[in-house]
N, C-alpha and C. Protein backbone atom coordinates (compact mmCIF):
# COMPACT_ATOMS: atom_id res chain seq x y z
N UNK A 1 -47.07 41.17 -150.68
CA UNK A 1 -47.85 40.15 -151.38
C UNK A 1 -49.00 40.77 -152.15
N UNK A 2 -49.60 40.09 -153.34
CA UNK A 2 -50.25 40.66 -154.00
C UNK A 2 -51.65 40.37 -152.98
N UNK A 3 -52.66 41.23 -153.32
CA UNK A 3 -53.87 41.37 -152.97
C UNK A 3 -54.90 39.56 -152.85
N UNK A 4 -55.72 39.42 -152.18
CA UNK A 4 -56.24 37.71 -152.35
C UNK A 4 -56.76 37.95 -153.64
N UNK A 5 -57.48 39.02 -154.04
CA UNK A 5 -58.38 38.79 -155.16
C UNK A 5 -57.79 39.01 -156.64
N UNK A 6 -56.69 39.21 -156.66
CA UNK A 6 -55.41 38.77 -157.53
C UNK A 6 -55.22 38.07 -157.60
N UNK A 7 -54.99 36.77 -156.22
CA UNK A 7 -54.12 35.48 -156.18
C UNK A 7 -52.52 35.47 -156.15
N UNK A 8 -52.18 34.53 -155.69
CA UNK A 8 -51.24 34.27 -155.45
C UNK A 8 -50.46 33.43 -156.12
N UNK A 9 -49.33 33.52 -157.11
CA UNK A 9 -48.24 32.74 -157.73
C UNK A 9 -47.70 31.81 -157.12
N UNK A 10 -47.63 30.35 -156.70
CA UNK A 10 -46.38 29.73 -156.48
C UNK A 10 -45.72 30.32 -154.99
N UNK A 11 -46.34 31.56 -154.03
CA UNK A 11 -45.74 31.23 -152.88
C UNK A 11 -46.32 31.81 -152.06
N UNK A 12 -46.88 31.17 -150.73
CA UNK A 12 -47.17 32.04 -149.82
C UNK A 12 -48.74 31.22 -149.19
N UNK A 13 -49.09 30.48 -149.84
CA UNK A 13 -50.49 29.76 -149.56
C UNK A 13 -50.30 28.20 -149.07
N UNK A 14 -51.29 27.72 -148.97
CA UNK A 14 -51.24 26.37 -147.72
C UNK A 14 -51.73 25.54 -149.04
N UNK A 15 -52.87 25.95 -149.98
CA UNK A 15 -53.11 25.29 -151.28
C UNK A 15 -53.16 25.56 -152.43
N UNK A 16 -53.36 24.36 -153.03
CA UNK A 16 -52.73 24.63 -155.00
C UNK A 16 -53.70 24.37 -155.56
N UNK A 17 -54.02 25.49 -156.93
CA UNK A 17 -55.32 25.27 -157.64
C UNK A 17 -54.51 25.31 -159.10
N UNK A 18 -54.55 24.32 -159.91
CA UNK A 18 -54.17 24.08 -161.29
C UNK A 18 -54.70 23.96 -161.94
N UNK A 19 -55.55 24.86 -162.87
CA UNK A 19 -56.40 24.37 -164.10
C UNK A 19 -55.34 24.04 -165.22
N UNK A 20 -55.73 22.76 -165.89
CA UNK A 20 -54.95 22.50 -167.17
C UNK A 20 -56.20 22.10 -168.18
N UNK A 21 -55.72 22.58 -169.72
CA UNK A 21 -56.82 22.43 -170.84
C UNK A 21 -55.68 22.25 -171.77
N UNK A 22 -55.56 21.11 -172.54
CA UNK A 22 -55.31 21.25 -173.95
C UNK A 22 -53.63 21.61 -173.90
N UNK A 23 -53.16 20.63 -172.93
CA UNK A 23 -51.32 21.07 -172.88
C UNK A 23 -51.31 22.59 -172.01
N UNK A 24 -51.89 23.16 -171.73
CA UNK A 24 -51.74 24.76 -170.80
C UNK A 24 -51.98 24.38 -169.86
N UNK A 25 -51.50 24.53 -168.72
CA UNK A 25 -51.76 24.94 -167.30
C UNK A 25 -51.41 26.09 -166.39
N UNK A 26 -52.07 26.52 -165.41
CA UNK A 26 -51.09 27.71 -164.93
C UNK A 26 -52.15 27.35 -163.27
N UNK A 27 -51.29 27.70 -162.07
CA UNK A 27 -51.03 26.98 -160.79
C UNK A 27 -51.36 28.14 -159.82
N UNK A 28 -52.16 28.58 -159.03
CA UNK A 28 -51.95 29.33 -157.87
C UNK A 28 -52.17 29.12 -156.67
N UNK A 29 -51.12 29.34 -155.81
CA UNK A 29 -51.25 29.09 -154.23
C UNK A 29 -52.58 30.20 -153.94
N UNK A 30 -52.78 29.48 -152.90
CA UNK A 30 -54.23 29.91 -152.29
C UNK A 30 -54.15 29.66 -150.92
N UNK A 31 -53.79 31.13 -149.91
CA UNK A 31 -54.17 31.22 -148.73
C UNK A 31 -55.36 31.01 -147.80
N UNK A 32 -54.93 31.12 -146.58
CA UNK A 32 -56.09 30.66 -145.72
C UNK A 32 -57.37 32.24 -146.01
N UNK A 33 -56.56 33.07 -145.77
CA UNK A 33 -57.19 34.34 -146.02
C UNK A 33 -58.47 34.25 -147.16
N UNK A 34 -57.77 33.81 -148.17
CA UNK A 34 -58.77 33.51 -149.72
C UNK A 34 -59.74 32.57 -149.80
N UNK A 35 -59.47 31.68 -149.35
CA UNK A 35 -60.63 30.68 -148.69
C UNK A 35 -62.23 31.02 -148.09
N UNK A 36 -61.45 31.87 -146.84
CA UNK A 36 -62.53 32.94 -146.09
C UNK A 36 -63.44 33.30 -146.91
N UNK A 37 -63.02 34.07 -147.73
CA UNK A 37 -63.77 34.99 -148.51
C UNK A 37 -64.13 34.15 -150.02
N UNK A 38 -63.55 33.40 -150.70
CA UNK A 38 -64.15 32.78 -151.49
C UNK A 38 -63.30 32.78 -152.44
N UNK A 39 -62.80 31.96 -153.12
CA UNK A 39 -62.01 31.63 -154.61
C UNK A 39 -63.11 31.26 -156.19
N UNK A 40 -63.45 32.45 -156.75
CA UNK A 40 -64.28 32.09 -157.98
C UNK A 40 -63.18 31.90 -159.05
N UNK A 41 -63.37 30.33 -159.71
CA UNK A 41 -63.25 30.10 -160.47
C UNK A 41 -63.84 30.29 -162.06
N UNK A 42 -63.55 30.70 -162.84
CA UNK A 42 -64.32 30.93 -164.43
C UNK A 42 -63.55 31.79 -165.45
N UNK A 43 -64.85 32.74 -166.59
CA UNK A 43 -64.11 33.63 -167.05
C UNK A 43 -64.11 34.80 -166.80
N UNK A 44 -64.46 35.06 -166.07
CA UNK A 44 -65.00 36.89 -165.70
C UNK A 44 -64.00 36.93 -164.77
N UNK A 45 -63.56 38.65 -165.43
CA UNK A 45 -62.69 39.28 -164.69
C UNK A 45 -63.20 39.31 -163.03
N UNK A 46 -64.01 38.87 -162.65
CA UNK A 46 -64.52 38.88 -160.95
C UNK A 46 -63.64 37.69 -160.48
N UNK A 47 -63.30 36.24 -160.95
CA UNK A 47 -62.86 35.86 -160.84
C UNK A 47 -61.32 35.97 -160.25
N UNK A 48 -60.77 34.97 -159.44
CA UNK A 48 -59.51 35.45 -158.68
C UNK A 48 -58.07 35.20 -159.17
N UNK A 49 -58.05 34.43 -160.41
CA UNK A 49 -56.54 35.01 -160.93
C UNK A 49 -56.37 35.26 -162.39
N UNK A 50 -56.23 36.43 -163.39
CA UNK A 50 -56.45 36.04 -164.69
C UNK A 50 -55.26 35.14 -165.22
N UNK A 51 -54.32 34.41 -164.44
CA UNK A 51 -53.45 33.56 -165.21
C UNK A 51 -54.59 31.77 -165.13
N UNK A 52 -55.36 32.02 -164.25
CA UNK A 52 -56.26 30.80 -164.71
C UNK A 52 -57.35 30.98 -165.61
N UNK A 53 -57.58 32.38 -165.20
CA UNK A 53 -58.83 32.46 -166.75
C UNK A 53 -58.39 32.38 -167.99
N UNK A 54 -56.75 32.33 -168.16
CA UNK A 54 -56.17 32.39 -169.76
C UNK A 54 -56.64 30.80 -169.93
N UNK A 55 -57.06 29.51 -168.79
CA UNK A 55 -56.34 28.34 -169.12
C UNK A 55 -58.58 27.96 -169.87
N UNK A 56 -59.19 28.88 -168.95
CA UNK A 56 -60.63 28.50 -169.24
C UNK A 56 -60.86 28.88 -170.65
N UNK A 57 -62.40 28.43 -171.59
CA UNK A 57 -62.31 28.67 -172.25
C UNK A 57 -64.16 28.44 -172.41
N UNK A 58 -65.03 28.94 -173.87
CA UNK A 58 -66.88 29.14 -173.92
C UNK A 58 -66.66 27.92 -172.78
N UNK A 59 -66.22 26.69 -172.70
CA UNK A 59 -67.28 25.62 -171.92
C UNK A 59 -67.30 25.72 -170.76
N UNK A 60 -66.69 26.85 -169.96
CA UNK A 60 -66.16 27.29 -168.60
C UNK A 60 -66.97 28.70 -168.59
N UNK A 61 -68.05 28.75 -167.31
CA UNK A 61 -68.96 29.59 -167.21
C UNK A 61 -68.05 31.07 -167.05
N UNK A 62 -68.59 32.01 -166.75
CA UNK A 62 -68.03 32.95 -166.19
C UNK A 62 -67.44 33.21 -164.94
N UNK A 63 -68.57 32.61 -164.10
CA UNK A 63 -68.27 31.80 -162.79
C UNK A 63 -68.95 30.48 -162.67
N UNK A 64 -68.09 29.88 -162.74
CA UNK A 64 -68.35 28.28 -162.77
C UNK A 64 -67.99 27.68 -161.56
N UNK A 65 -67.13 27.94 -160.81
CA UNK A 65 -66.94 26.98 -159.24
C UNK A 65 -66.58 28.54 -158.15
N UNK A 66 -67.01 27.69 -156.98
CA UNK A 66 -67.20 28.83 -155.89
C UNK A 66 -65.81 27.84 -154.67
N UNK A 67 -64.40 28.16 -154.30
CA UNK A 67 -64.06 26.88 -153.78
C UNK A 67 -64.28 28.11 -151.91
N UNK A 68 -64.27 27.32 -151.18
CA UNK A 68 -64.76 28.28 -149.99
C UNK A 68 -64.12 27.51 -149.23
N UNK A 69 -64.06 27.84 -147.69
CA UNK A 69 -63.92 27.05 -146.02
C UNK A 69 -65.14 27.05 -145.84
N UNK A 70 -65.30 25.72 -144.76
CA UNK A 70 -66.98 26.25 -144.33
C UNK A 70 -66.48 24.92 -142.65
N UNK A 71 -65.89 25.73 -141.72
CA UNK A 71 -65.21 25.16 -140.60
C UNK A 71 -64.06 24.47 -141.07
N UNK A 72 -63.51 22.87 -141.14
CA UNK A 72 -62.16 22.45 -141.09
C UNK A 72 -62.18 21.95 -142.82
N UNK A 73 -63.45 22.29 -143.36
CA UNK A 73 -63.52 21.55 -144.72
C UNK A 73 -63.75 22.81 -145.77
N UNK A 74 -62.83 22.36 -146.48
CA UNK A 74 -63.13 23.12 -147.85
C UNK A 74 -63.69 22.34 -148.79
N UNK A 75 -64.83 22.90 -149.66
CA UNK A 75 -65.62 22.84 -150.62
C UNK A 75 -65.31 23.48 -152.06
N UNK A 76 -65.77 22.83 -153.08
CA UNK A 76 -65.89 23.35 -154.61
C UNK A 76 -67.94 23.55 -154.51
N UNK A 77 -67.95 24.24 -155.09
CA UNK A 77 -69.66 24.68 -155.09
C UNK A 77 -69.71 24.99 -156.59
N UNK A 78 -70.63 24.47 -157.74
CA UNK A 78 -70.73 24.42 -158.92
C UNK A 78 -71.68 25.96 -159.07
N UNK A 79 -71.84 26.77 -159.79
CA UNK A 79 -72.27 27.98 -159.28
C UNK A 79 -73.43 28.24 -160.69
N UNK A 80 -74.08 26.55 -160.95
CA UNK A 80 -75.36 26.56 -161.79
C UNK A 80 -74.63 27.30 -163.32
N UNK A 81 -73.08 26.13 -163.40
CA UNK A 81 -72.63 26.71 -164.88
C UNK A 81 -73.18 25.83 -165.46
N UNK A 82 -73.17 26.30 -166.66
CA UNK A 82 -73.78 25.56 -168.23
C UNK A 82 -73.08 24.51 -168.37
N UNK A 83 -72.46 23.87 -168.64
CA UNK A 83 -71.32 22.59 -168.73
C UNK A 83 -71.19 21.81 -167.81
N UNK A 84 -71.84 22.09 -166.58
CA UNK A 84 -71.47 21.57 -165.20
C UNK A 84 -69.70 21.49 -164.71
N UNK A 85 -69.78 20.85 -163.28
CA UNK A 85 -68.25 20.09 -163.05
C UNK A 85 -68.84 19.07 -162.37
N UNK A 86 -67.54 18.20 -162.91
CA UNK A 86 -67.78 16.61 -162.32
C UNK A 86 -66.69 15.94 -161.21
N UNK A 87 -67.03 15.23 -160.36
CA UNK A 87 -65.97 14.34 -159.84
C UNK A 87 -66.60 13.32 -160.10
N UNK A 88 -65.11 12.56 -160.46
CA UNK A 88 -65.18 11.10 -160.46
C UNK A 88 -66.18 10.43 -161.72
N UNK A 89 -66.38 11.69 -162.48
CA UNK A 89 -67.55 11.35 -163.62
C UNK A 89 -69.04 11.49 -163.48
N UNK A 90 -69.02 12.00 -162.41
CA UNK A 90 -70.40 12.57 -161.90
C UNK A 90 -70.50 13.99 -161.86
N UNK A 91 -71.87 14.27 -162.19
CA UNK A 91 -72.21 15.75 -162.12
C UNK A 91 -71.89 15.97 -160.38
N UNK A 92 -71.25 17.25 -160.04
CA UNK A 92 -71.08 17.54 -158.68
C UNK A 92 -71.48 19.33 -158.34
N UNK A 93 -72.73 19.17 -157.25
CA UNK A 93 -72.47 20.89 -156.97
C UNK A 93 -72.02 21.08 -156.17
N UNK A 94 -71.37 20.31 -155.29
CA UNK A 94 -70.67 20.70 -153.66
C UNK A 94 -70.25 19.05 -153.57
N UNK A 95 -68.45 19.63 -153.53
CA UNK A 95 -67.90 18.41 -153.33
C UNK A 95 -66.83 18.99 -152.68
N UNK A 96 -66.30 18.32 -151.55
CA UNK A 96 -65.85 18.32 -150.19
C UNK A 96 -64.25 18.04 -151.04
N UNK A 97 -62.88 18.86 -151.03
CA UNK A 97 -61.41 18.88 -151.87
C UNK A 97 -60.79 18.49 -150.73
N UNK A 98 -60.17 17.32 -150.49
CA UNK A 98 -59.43 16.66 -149.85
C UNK A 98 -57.78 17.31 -149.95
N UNK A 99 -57.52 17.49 -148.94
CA UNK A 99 -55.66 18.35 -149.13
C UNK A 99 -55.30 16.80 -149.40
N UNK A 100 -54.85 16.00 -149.60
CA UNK A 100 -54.57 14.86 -150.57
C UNK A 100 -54.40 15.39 -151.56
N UNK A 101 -55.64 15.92 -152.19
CA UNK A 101 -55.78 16.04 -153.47
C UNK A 101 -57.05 15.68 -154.03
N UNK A 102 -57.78 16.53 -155.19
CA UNK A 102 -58.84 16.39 -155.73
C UNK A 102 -58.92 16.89 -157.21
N UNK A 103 -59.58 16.19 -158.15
CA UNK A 103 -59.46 16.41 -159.27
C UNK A 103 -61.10 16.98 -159.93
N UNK A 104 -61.22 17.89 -160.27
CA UNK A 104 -62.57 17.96 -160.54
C UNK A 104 -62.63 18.41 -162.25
N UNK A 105 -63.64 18.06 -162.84
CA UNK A 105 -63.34 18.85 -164.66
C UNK A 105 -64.54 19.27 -164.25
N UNK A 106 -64.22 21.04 -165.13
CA UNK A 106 -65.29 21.81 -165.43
C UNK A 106 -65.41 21.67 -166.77
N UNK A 107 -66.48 21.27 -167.46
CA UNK A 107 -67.19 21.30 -168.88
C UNK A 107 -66.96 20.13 -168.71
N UNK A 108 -67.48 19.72 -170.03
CA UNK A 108 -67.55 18.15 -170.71
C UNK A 108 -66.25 18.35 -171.95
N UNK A 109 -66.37 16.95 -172.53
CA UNK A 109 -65.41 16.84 -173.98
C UNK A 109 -64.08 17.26 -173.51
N UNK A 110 -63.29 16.76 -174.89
CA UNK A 110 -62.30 17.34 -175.20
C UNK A 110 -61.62 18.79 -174.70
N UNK A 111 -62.74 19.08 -174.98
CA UNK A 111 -62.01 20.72 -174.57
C UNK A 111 -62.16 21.30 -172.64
N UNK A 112 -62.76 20.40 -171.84
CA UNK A 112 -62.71 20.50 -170.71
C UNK A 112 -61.66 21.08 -169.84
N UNK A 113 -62.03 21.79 -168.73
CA UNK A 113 -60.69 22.13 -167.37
C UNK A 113 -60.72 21.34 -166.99
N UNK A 114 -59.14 21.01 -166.46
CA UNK A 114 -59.06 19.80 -165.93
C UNK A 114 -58.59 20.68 -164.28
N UNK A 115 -59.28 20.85 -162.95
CA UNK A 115 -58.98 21.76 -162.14
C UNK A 115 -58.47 20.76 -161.05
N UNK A 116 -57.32 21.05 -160.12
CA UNK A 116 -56.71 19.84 -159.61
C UNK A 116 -55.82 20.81 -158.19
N UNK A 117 -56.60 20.24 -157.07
CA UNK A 117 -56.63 20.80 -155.40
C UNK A 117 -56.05 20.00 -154.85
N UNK A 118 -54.73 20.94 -154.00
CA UNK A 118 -54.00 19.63 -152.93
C UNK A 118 -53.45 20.82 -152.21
N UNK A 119 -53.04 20.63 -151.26
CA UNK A 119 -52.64 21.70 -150.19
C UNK A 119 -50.80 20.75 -150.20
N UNK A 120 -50.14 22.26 -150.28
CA UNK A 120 -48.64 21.99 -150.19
C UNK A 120 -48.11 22.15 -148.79
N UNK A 121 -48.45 22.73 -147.82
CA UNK A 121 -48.09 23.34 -146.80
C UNK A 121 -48.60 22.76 -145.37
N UNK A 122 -48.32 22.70 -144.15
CA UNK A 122 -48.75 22.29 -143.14
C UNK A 122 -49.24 23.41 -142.15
């Protein structure tokens, strides 16, 4: 398996992180392992998969979301980007991603990520 701070393609993780912008999307499973240690979302190569940094774009910080464990709950943590992220149409810096499913946009407008959390696995 590839390394966590690579990420993971489509197999091997408990959850799914999909950024879509503008008709593009691209999807990575995300282990328990990666969690631990932290999933940065943005554009900087620090970030954990470059098939999602192809989907970000200027309105998407460098590091813009922090998604973490913190005991049985996982969190998105806004990481004081320029554009903010929102749930539900609200500015959000720590919002609690339901394995249901959670939809959060990073930036504003048109040109926004549309970033979208659900756990596939039991």
């Amino acid at each position: 398996p590839l390394p966590p701070r690579l990420g993971r393609l489509a197999a091997g993780g408990k959850w799914s992180i999909m950024l879509e912008r503008g008709g593009r999307s691209a999807t990575m499973s995300v282990a328990e392992e990666d969690l631990v240690g932290g999933v940065l979302i943005g554009r900087s190569e620090k970030c954990h998969a470059e098939t999602l940094r192809r989907i970000t774009d200027n309105n998407t910080s460098r590091v813009h979301v922090l998604v973490l464990r913190e005991g049985q709950q996982v969190f998105a943590y806004d990481l004081a980007s320029t554009q903010g992220t929102y749930f539900q149409g609200q500015p959000a810096r720590r919002t609690e991603l339901a394995d249901a499913g959670t939809l959060l946009t990073l930036g504003m407008g048109d040109t926004a990520v549309r970033m979208y959390w659900h756990r596939v696995a039991a």
